[in-house]
Protein backbone atom coordinates (compact mmCIF):
# COMPACT_ATOMS: atom_id res chain seq x y z
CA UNK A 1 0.00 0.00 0.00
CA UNK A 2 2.76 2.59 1.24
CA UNK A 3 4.63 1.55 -2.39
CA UNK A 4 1.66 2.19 -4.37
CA UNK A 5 1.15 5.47 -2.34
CA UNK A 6 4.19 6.80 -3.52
CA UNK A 7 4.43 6.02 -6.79
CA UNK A 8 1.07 7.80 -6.79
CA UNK A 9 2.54 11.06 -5.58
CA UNK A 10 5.49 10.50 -8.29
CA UNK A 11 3.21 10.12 -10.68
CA UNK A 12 1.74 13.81 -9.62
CA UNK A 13 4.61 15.60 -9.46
CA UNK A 14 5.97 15.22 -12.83
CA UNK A 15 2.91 17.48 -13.83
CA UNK A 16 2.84 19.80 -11.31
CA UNK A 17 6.69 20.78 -11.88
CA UNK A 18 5.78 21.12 -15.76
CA UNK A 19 2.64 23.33 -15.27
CA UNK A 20 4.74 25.55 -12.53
CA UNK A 21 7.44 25.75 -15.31
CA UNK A 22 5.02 26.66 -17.99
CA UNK A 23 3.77 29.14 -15.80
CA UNK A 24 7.08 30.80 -14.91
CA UNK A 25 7.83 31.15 -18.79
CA UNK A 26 4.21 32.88 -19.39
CA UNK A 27 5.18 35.79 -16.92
CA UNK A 28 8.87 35.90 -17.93
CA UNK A 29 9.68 39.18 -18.99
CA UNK A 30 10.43 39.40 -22.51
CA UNK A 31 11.28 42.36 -25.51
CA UNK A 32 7.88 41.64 -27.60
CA UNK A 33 8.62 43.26 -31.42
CA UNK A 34 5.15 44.60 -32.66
CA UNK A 35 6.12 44.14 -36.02
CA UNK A 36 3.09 46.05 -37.96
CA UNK A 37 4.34 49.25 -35.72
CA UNK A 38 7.64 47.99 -35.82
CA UNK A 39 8.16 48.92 -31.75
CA UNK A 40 10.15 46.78 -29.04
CA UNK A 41 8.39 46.85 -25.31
CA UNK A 42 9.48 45.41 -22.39
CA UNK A 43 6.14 43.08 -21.08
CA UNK A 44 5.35 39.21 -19.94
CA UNK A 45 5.52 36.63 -22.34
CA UNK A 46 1.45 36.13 -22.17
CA UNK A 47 1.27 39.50 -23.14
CA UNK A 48 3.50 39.49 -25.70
CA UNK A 49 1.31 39.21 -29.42
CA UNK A 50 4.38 39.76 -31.16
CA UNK A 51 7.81 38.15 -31.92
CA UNK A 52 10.46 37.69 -28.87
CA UNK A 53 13.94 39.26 -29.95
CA UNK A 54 16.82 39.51 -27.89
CA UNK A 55 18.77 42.96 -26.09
CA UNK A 56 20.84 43.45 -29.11
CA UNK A 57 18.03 43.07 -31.48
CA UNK A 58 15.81 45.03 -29.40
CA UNK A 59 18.23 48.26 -29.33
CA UNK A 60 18.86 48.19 -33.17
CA UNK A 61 14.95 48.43 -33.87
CA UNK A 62 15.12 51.12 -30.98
CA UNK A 63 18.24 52.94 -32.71
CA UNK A 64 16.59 52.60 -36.07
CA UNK A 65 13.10 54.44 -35.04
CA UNK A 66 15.37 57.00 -33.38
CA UNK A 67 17.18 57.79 -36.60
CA UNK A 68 13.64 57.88 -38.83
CA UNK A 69 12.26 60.08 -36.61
CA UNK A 70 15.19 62.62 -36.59
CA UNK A 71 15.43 62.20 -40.59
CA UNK A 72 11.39 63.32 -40.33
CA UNK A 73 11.95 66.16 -38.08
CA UNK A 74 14.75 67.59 -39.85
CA UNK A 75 13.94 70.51 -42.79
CA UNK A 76 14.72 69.12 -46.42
CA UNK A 77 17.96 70.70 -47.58
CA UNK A 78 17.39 73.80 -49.58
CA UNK A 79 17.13 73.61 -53.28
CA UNK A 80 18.87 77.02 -53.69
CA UNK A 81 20.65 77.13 -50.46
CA UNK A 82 20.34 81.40 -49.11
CA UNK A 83 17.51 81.64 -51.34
CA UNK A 84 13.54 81.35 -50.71
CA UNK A 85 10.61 80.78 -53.03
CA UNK A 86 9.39 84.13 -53.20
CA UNK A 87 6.32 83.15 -56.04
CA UNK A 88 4.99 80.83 -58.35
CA UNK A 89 3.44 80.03 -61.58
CA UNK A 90 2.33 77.03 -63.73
CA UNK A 91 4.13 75.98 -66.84
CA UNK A 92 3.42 73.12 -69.01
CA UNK A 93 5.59 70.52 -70.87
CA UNK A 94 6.61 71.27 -74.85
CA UNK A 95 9.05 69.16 -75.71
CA UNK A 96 10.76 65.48 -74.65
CA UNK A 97 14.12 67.04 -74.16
CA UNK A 98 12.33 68.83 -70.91
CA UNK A 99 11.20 71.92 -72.37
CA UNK A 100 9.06 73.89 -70.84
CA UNK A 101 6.40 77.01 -71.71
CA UNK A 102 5.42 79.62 -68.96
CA UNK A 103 5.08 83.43 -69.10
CA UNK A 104 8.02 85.89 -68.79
CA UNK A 105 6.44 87.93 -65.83
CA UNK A 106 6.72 84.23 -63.51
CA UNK A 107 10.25 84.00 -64.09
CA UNK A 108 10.55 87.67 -64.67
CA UNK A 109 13.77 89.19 -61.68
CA UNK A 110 13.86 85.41 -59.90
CA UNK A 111 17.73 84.39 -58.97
CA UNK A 112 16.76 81.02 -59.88
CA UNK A 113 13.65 79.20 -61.02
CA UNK A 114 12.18 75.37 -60.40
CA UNK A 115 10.25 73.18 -61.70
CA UNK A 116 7.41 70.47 -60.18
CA UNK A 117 5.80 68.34 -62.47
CA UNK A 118 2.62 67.48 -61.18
CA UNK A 119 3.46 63.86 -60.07
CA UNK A 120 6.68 64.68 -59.04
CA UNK A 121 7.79 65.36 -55.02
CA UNK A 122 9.67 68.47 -54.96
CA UNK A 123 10.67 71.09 -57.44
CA UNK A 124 14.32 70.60 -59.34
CA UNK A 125 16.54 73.21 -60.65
CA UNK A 126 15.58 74.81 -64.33
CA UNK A 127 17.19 77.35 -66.31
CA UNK A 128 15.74 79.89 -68.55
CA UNK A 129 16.25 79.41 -72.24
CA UNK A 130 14.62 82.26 -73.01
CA UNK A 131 12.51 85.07 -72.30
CA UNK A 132 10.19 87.98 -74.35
CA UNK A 133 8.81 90.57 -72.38
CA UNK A 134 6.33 91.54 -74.76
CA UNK A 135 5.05 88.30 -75.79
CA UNK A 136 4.66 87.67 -71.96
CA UNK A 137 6.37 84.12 -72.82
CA UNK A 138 9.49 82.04 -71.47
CA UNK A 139 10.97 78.66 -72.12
CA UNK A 140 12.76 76.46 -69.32
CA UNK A 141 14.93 73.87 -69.51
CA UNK A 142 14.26 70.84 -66.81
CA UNK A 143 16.69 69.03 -65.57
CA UNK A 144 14.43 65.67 -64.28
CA UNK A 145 12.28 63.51 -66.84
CA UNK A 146 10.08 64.49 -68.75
CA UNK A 147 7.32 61.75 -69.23
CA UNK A 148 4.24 63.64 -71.28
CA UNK A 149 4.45 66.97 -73.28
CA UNK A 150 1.92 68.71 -74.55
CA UNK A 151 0.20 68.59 -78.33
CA UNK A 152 -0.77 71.78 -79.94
CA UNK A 153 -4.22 72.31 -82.06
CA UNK A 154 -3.05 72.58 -85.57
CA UNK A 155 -4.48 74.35 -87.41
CA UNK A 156 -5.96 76.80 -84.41
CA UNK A 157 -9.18 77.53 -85.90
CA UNK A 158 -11.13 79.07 -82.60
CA UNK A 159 -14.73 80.25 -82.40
CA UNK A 160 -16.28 82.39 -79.65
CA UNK A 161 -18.56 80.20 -77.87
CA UNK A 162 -15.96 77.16 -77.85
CA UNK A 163 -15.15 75.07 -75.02
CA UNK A 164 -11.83 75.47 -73.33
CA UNK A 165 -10.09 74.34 -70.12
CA UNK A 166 -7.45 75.57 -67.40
CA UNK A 167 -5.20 73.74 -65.90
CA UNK A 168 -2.62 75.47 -63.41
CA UNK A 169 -1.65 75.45 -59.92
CA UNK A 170 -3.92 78.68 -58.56
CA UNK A 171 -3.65 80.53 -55.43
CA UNK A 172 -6.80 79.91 -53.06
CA UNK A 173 -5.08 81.35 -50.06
CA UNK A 174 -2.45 78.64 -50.62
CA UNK A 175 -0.90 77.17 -53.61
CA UNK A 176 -2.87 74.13 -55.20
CA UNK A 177 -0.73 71.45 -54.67
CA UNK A 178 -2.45 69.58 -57.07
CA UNK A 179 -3.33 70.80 -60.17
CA UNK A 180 -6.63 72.55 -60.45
CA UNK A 181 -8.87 72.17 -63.70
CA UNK A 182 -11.14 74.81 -64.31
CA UNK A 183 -13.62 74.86 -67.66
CA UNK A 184 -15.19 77.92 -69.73
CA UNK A 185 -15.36 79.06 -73.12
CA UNK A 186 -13.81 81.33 -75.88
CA UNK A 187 -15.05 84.51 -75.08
CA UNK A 188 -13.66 87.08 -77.97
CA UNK A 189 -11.31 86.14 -80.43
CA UNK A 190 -11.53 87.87 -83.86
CA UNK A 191 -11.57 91.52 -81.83
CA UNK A 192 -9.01 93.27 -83.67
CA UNK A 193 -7.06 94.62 -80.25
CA UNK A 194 -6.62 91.31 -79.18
CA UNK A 195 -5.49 89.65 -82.25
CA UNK A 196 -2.70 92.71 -82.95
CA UNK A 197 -1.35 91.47 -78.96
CA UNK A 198 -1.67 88.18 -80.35
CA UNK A 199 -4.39 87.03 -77.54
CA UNK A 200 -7.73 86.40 -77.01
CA UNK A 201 -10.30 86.39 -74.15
CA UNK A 202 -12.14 83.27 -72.50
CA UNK A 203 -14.62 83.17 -69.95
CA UNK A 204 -13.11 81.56 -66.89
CA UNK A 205 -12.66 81.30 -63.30
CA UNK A 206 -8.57 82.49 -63.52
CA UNK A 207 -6.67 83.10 -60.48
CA UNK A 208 -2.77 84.27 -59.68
CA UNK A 209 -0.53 81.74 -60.24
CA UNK A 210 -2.45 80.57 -63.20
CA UNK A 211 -0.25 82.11 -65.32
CA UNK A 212 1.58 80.51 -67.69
CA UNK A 213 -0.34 77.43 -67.49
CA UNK A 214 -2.22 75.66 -70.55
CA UNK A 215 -5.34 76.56 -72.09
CA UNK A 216 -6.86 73.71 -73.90
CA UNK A 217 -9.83 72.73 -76.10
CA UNK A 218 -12.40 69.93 -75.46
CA UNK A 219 -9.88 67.30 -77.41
CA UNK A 220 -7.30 68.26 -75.39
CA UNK A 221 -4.91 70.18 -77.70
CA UNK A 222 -3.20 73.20 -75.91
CA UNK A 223 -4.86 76.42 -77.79
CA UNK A 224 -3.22 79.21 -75.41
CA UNK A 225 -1.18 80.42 -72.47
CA UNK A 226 -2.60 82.28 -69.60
CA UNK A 227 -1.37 85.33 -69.10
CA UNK A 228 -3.53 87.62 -66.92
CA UNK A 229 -7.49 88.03 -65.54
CA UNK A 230 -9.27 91.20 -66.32
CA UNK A 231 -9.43 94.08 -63.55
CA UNK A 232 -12.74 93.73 -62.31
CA UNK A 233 -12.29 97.01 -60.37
CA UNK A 234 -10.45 99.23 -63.04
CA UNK A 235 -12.86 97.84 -65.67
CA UNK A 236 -16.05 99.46 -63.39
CA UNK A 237 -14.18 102.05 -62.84
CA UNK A 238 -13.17 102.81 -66.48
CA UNK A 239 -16.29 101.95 -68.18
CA UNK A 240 -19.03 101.48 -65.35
CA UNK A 241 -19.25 97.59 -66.31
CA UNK A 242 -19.00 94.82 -64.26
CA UNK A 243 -16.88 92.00 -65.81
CA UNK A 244 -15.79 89.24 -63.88
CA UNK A 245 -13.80 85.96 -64.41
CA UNK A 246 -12.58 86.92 -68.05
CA UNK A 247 -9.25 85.44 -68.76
CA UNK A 248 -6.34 86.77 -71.18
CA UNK A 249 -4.79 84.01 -73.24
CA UNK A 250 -1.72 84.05 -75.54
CA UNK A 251 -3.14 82.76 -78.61
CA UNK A 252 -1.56 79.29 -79.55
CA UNK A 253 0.24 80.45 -83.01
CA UNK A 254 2.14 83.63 -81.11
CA UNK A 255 3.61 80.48 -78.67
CA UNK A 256 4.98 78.23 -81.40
CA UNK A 257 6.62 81.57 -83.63
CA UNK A 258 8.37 82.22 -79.78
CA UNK A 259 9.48 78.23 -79.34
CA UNK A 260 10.06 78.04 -83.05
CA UNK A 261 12.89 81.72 -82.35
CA UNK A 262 14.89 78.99 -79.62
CA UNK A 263 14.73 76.44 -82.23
CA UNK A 264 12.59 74.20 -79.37
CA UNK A 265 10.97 71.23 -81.09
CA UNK A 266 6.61 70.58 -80.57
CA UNK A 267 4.35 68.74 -81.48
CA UNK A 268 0.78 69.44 -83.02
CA UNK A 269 -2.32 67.63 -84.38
CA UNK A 270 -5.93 67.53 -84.15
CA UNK A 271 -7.35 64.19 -84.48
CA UNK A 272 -8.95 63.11 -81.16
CA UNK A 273 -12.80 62.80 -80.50
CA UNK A 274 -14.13 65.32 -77.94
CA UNK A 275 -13.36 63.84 -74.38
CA UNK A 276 -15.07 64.35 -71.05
CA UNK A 277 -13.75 66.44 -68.35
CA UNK A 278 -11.93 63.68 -66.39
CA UNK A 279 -9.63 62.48 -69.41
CA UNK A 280 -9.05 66.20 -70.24
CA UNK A 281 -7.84 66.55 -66.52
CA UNK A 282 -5.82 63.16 -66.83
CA UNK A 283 -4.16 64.15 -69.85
CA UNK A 284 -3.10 67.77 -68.95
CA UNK A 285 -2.32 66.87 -65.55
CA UNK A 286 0.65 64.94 -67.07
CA UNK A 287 2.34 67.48 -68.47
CA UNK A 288 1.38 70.53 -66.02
CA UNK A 289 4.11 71.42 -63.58
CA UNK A 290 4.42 74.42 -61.07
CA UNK A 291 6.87 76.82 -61.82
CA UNK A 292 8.90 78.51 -58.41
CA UNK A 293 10.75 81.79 -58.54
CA UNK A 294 13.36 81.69 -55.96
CA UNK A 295 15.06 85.26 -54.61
């Protein structure tokens, strides 16, 4: 009896001691690696949903967040170190070889000027080709890729009453930092004041920082350049007439004599169908870009 007693009580303890062990382990203290968050925290093994890594491993994901977190709070390193970005403008794609269109009074007594295409990050470094203060026009040189240029209507061929679209980077307050896309219509074209400047008027909700951006048709072929918004004020003032939202566009064939003077290659056509509003954004938006003058 007193032998089968015992090896009762052996047979007991063999369980016991493994249940006390697997308790001990469950409220060891462990480093617990959330992955998803990727953060290390000291808690009990029970707690722990994560993976178990040791004290060296623990300090190099530590280390690591440390250095992220210093490379997020630190400013980006200037473009143009000394200088600012005093203003902006839009611009638009003209050639492959990075070419780019805007108006002379954008670039017009910056230090240096930048360029954003509209999928891009941040702005890189351009040069000015050249310039023409009368013709209100300038052509860049980018130095990133260039992925989409524009297409000119050929032959131009504008009515009043036609469909156009804006697409720039506008100032509501702040600078868009996406592209905005704005329709209207050709408001005056065969006035004879306009066509001597070599521009024409549309009616269209155009704002600073507009300028120099594209003004296309319903097919998507760039027909102008924006170049300023009528004086609301002045206008009443001058005439008693209240005209709002009237744009000022370089007409399309005064462009191409300017690229054709700096021997910059384009391109030109008119054989797409009409296209809704959302491909016409799609397509400009590739070849838009935000112009910065830096003083």
């Amino acid at each position: 009896m007193k032998f089968a007693l015992l090896l009762a009580v052996g047979l007991f303890t063999v369980p016991f001691q493994a249940m006390a062990q697997e308790k001990s382990d469950r409220l060891k203290i462990i480093n617990c690696h959330d992955v998803e968050r990727n953060i290390v925290r000291r808690t009990a093994l029970w707690k722990c949903k994560g993976d178990t890594v040791s004290d060296s491993r623990a300090q190099e994901i530590k280390e690591s967040r440390i250095r992220r977190a210093r490379g997020k709070l630190q400013p980006a390193k200037a473009l143009f170190p000394g200088l600012r970005m005093r203003g902006s403008g839009s611009g638009f794609f003209v050639s492959r070889d990075g070419h780019l269109l805007t108006n002379h009074h954008v670039i017009d007594g910056c230090t240096r000027v930048s360029v954003k295409p509209s999928a891009a990050r941040g702005h890189l470094a351009a040069t000015v080709i050249g310039a023409d203060q009368i013709d209100d026009l300038a052509v860049l040189e980018y130095s990133g890729q260039t992925k989409a240029v524009a297409k000119f209507r050929k032959p131009l061929d504008l009515q009043v009453g036609d469909r156009i679209a804006v697409i720039g980077h506008p100032l509501h307050g702040l600078v868009a930092i996406k592209p905005i896309f704005v329709t209207g219509k050709v408001r005056d074209f065969q006035k004879d004041r306009l066509q001597r400047m070599g521009r024409f008027a549309i009616d269209a909700d155009i704002r600073r920082g507009n300028s120099g951006g594209p003004v296309i048709d319903d097919r998507g072929y760039v027909v102008g350049v924006v170049s300023a918004k009528i004086n609301t004020p002045v206008v009443f003032k001058r005439t008693g007439e209240v005209h709002r939202d009237i744009g000022i566009i370089i007409r399309q064939d005064r462009a191409l004599r300017f690229l054709e003077r700096f021997s910059i290659a384009y391109t030109g056509g008119d054989v797409r169908p009409v296209l809704e509003d959302k491909v016409l954004f799609d397509l400009a938006y590739a070849f838009v870009a935000r112009i910065g003058c830096w003083k």
